[in-house]
PDB file of N, CA and C in Angstrom:
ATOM      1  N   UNK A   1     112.236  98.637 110.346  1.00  0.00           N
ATOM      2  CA  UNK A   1     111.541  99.895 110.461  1.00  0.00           C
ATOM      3  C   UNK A   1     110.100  99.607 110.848  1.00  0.00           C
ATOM      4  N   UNK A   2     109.929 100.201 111.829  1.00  0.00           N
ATOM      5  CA  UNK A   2     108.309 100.175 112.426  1.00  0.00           C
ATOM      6  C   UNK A   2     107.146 100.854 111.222  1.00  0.00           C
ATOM      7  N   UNK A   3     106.575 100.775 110.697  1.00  0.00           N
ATOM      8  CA  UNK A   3     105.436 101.168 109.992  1.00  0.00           C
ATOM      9  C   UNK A   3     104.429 100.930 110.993  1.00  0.00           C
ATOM     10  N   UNK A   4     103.217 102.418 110.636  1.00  0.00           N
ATOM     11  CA  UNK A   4     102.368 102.725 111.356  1.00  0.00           C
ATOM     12  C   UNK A   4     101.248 103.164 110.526  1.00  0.00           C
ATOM     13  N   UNK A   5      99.875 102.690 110.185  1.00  0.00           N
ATOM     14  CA  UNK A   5      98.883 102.565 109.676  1.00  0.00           C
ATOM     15  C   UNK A   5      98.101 103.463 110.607  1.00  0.00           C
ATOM     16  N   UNK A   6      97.865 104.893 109.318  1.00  0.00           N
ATOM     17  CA  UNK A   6      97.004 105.919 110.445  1.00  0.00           C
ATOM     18  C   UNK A   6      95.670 105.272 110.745  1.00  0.00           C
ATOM     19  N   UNK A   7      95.022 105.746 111.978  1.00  0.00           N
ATOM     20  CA  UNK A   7      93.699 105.268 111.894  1.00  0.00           C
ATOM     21  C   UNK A   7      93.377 106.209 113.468  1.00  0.00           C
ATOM     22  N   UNK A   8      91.965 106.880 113.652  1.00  0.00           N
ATOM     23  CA  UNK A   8      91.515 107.433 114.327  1.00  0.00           C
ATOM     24  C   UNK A   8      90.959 106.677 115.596  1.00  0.00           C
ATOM     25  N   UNK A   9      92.146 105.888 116.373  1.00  0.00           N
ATOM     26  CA  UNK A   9      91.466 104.352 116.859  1.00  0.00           C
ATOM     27  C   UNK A   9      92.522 104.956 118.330  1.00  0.00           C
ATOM     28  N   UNK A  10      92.306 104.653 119.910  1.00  0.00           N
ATOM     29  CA  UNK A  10      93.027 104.753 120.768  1.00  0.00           C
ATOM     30  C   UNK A  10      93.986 104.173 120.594  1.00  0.00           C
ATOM     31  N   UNK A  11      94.286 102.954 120.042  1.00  0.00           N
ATOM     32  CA  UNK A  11      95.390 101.854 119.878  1.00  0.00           C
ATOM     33  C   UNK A  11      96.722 102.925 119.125  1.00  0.00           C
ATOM     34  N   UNK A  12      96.224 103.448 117.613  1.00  0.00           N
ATOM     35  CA  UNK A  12      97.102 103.779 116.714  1.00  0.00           C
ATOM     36  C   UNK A  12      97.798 105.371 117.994  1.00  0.00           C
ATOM     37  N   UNK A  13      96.844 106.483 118.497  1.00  0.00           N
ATOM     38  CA  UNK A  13      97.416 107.065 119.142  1.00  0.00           C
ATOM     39  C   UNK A  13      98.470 107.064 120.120  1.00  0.00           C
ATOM     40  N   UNK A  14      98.179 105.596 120.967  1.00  0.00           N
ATOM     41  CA  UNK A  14      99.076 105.343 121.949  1.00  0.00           C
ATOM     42  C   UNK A  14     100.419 104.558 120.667  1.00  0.00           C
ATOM     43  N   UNK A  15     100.279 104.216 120.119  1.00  0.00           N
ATOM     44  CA  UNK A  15     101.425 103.710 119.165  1.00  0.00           C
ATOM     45  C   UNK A  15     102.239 104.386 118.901  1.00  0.00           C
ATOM     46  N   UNK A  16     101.872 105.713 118.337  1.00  0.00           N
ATOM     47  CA  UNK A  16     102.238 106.829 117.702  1.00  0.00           C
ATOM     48  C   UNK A  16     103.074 107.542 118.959  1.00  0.00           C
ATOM     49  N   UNK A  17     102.455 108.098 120.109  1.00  0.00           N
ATOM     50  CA  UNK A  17     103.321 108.368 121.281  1.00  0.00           C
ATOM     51  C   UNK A  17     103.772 107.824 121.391  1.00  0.00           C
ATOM     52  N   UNK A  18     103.854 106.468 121.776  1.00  0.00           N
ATOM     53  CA  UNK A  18     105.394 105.560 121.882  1.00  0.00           C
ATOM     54  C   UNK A  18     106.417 105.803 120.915  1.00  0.00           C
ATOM     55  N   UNK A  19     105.993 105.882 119.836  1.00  0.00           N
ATOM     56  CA  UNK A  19     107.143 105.677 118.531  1.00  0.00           C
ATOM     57  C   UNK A  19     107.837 107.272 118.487  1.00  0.00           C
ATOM     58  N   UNK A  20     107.023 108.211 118.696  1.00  0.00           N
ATOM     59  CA  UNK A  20     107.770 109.998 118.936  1.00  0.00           C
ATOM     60  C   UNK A  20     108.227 110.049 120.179  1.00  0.00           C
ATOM     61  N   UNK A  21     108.023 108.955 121.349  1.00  0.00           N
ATOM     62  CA  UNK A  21     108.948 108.829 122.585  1.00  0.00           C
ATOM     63  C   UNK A  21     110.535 108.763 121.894  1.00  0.00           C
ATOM     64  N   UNK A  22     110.440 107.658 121.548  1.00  0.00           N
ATOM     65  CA  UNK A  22     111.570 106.851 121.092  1.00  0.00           C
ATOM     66  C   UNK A  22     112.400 107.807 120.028  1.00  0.00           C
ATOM     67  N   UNK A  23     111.555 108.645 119.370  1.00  0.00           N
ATOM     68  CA  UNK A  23     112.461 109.540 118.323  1.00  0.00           C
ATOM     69  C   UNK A  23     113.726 110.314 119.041  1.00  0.00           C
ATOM     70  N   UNK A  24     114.621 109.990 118.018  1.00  0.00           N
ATOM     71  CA  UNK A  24     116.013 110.767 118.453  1.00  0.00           C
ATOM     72  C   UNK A  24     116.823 111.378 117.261  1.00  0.00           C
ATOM     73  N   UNK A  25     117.103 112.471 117.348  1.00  0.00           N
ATOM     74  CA  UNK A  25     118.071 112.850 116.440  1.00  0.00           C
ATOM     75  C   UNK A  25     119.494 112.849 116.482  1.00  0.00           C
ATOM     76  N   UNK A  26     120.002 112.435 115.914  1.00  0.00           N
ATOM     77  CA  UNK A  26     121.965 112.392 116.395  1.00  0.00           C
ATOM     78  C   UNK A  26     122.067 113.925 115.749  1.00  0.00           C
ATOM     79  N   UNK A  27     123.163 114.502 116.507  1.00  0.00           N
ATOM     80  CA  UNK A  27     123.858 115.600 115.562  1.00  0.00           C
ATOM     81  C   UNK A  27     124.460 115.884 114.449  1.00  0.00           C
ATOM     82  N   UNK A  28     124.901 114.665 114.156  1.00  0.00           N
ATOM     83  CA  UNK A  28     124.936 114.844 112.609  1.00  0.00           C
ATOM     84  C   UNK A  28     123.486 114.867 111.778  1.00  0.00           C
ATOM     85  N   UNK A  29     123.056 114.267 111.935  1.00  0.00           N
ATOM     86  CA  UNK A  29     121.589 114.234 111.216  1.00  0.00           C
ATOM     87  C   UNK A  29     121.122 115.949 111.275  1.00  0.00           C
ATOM     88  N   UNK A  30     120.697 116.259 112.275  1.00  0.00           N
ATOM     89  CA  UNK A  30     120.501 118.075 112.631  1.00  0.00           C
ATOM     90  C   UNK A  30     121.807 118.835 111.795  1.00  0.00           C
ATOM     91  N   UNK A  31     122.676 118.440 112.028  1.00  0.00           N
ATOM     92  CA  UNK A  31     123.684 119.459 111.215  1.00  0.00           C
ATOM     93  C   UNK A  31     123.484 119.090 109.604  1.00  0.00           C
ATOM     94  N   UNK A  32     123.563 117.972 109.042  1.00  0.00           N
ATOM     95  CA  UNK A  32     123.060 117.550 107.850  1.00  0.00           C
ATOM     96  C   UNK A  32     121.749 118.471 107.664  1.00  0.00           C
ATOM     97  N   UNK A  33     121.045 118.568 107.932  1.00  0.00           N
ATOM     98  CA  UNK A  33     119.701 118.930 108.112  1.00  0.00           C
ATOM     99  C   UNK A  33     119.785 120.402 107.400  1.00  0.00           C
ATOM    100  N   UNK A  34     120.445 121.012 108.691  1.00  0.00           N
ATOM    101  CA  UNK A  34     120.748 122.589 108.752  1.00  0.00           C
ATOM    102  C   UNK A  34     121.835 122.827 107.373  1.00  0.00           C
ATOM    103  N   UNK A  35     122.500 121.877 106.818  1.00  0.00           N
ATOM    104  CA  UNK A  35     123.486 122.300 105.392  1.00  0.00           C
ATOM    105  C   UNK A  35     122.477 121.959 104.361  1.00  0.00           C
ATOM    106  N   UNK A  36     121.153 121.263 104.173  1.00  0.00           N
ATOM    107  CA  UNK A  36     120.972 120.860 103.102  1.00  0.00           C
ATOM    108  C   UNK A  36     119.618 122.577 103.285  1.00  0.00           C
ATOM    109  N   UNK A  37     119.190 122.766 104.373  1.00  0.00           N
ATOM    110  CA  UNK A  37     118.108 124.040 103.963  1.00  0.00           C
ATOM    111  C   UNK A  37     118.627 125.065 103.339  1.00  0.00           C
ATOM    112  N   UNK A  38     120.058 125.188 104.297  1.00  0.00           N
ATOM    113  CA  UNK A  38     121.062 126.693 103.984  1.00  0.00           C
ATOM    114  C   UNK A  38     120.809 126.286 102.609  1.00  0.00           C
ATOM    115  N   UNK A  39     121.973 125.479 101.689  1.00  0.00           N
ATOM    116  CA  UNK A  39     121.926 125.310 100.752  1.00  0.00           C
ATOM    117  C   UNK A  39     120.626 125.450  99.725  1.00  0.00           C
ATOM    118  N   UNK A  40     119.521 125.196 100.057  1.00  0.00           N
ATOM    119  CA  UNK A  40     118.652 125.244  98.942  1.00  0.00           C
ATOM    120  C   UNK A  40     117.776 126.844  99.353  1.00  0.00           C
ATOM    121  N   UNK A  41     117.954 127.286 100.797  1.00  0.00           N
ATOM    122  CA  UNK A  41     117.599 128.872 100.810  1.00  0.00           C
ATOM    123  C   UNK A  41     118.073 129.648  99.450  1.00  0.00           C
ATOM    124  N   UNK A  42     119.597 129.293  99.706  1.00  0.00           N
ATOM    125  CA  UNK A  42     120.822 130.065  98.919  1.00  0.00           C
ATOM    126  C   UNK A  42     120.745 129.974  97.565  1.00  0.00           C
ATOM    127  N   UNK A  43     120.526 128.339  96.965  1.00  0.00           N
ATOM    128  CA  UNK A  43     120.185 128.006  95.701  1.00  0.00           C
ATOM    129  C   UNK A  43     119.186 127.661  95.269  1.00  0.00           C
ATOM    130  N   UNK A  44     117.805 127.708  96.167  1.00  0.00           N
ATOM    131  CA  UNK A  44     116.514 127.154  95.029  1.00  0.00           C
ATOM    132  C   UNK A  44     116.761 125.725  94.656  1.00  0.00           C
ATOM    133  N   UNK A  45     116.136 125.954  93.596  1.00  0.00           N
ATOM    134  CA  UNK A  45     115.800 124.733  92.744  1.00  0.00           C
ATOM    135  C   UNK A  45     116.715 123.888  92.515  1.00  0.00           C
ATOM    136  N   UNK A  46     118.158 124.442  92.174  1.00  0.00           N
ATOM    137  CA  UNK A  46     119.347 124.086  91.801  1.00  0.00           C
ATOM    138  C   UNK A  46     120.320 123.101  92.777  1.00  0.00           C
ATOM    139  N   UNK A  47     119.973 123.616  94.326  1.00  0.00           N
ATOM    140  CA  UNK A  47     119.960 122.961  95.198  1.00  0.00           C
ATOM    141  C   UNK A  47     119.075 121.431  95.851  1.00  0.00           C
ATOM    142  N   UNK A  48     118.100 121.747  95.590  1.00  0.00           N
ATOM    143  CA  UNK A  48     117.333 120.789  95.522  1.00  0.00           C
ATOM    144  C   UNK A  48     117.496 119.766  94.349  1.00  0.00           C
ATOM    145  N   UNK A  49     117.728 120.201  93.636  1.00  0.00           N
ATOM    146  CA  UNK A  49     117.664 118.911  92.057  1.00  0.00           C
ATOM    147  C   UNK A  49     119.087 118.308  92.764  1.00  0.00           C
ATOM    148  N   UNK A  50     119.979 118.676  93.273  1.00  0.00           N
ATOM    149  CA  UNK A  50     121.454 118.212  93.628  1.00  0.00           C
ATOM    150  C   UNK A  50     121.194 117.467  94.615  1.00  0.00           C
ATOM    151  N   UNK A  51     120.320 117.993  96.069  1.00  0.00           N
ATOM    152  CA  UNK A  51     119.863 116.694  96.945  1.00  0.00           C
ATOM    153  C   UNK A  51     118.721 115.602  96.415  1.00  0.00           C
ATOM    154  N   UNK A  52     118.213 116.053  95.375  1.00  0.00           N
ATOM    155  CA  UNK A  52     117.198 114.997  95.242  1.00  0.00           C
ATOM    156  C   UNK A  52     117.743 113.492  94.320  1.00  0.00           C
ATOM    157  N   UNK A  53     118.739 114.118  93.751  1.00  0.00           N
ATOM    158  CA  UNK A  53     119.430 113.257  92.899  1.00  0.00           C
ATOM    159  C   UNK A  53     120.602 112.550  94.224  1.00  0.00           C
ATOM    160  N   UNK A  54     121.488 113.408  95.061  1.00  0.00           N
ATOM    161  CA  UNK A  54     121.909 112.751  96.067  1.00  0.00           C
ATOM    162  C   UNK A  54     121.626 111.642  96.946  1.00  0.00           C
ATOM    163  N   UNK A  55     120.049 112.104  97.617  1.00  0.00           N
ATOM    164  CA  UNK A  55     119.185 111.356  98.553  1.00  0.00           C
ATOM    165  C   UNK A  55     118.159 110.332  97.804  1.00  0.00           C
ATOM    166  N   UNK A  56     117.775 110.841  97.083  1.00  0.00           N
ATOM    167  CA  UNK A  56     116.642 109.712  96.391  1.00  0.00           C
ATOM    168  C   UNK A  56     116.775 109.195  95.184  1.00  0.00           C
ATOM    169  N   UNK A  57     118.462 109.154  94.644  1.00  0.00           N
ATOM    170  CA  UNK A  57     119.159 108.785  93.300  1.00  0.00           C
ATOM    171  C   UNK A  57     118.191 109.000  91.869  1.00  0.00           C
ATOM    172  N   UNK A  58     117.586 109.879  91.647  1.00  0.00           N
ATOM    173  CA  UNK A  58     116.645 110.442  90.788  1.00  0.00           C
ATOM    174  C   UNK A  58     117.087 112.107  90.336  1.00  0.00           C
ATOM    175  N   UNK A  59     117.652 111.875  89.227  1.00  0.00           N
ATOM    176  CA  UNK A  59     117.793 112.666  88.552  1.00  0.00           C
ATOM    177  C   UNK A  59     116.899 113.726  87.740  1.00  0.00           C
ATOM    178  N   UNK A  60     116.681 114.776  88.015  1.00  0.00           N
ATOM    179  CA  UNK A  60     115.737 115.586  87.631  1.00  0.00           C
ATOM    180  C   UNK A  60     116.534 116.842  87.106  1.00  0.00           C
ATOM    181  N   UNK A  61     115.521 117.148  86.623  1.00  0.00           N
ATOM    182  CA  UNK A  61     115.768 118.544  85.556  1.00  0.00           C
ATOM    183  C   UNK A  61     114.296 119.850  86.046  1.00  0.00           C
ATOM    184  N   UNK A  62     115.089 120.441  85.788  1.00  0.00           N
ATOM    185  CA  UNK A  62     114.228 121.687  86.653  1.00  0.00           C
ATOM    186  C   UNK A  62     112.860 121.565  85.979  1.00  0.00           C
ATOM    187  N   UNK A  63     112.688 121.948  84.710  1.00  0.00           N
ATOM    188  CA  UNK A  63     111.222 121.145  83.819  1.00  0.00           C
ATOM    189  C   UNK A  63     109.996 120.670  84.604  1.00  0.00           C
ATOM    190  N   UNK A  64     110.951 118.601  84.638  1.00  0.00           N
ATOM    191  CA  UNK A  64     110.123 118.186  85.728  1.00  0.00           C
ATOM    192  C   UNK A  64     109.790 118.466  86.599  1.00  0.00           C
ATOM    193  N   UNK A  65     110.141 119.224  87.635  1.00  0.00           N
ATOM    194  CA  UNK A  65     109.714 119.507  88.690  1.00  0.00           C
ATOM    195  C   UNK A  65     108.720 120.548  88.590  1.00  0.00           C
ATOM    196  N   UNK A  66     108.167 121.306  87.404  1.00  0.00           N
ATOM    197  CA  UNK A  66     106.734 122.198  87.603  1.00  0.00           C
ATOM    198  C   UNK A  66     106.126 121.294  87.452  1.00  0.00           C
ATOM    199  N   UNK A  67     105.003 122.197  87.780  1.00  0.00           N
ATOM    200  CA  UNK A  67     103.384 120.995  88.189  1.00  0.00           C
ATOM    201  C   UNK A  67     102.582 122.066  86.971  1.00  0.00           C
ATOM    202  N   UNK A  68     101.885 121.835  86.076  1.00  0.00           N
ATOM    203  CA  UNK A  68     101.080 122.239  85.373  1.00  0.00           C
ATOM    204  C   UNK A  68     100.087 123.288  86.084  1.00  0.00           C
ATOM    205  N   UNK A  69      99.452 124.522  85.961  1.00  0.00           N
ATOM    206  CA  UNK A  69      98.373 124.501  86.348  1.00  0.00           C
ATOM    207  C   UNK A  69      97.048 123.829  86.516  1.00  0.00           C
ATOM    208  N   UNK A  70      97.107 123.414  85.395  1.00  0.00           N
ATOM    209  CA  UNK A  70      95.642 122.501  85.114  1.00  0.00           C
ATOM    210  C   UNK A  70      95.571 121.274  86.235  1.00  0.00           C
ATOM    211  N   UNK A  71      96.921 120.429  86.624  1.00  0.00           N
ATOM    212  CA  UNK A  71      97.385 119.195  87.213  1.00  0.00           C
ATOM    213  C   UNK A  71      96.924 120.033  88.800  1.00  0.00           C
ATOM    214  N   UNK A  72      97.491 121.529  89.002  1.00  0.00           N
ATOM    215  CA  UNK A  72      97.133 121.818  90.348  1.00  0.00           C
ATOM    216  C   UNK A  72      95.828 121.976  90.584  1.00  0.00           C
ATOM    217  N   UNK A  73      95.018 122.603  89.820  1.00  0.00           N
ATOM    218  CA  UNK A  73      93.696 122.723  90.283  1.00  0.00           C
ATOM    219  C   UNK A  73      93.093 121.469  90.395  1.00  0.00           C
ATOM    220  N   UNK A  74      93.057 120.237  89.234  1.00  0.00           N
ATOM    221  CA  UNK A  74      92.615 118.934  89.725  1.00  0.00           C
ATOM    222  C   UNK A  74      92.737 118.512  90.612  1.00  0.00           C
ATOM    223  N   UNK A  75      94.068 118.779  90.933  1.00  0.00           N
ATOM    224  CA  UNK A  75      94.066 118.145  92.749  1.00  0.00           C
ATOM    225  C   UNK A  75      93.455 118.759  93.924  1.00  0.00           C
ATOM    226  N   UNK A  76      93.768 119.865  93.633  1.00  0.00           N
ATOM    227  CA  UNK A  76      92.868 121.157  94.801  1.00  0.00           C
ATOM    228  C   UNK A  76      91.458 120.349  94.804  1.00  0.00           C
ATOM    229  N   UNK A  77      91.026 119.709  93.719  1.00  0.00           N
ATOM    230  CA  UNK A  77      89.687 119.173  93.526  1.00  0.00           C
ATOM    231  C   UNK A  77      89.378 117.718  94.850  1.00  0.00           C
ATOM    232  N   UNK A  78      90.414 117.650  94.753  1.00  0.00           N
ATOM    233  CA  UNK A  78      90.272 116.171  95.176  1.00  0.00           C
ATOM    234  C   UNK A  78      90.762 116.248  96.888  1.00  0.00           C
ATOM    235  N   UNK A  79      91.035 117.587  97.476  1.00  0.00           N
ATOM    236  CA  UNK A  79      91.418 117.445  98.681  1.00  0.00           C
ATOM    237  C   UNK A  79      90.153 117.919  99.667  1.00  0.00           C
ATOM    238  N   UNK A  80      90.196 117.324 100.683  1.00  0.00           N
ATOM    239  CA  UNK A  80      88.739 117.563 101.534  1.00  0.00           C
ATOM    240  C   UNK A  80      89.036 118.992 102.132  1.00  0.00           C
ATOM    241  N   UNK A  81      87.774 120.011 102.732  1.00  0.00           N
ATOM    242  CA  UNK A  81      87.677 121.187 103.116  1.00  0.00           C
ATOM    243  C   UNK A  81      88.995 121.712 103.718  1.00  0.00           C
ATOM    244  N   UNK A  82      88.996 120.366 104.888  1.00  0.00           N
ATOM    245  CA  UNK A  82      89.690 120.496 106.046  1.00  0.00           C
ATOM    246  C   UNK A  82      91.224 120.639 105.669  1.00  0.00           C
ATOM    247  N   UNK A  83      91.704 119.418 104.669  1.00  0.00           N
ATOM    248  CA  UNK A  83      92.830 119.446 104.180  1.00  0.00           C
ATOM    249  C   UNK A  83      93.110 121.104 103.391  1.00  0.00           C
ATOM    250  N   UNK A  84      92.177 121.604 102.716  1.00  0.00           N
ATOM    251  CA  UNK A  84      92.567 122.864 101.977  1.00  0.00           C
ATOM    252  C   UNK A  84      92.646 123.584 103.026  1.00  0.00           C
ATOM    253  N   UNK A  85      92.215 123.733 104.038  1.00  0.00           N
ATOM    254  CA  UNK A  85      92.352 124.813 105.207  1.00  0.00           C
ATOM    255  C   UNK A  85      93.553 124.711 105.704  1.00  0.00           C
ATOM    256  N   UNK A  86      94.258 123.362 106.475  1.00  0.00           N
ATOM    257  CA  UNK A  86      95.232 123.136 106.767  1.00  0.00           C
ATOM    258  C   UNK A  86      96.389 123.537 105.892  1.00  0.00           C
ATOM    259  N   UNK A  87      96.246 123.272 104.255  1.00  0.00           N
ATOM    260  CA  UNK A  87      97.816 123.775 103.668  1.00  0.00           C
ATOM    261  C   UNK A  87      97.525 125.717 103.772  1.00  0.00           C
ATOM    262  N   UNK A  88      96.352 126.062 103.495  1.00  0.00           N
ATOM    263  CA  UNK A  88      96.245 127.592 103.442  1.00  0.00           C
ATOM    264  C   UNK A  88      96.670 128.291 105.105  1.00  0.00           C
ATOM    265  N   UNK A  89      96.690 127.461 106.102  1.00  0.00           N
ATOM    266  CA  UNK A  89      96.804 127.911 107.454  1.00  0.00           C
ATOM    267  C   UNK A  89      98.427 127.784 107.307  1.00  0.00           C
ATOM    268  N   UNK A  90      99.089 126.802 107.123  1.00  0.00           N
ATOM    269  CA  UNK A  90     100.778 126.514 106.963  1.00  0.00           C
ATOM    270  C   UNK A  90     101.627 127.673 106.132  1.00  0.00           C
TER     271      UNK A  90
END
């Protein structure tokens, strides 16, 4: 697997276009894709705890997966202008 070290450098850009040249999706992958969103549209959380334990063998419980308030605002703390603009624009 190619790993790619961001950096604001001409080198890493032209890297990066090469490597999203080369990207390909097979159809299964896209159809995989398209059953695991349906599925968690349909089921939420319930869906997701089932792929996350599937795909990343980590078993979770709905619980874990809230984030505290207190845990969110600390982080809100720690993200630059630009970054808070970008998730509020998404």
């Amino acid at each position: 697997m190619q790993i790619l070290e961001y950096s604001d450098t001409p080198k890493f850009q032209n890297a990066l276009r090469k490597f999203c040249a080369q990207a390909t999706v097979s159809g299964d992958v896209s159809s995989v894709v398209a059953e695991v969103l349906a599925d968690v549209r349909a089921q939420g959380d319930k869906a997701v705890l089932k792929y996350t334990e599937k795909f990343d063998g980590a078993k979770l419980s709905a619980k874990a997966m809230r984030v505290d308030p207190a845990e969110m605002k600390a982080a809100v703390k720690t993200l630059s202008a630009a970054d808070r603009k970008a998730i509020r624009e998404s």
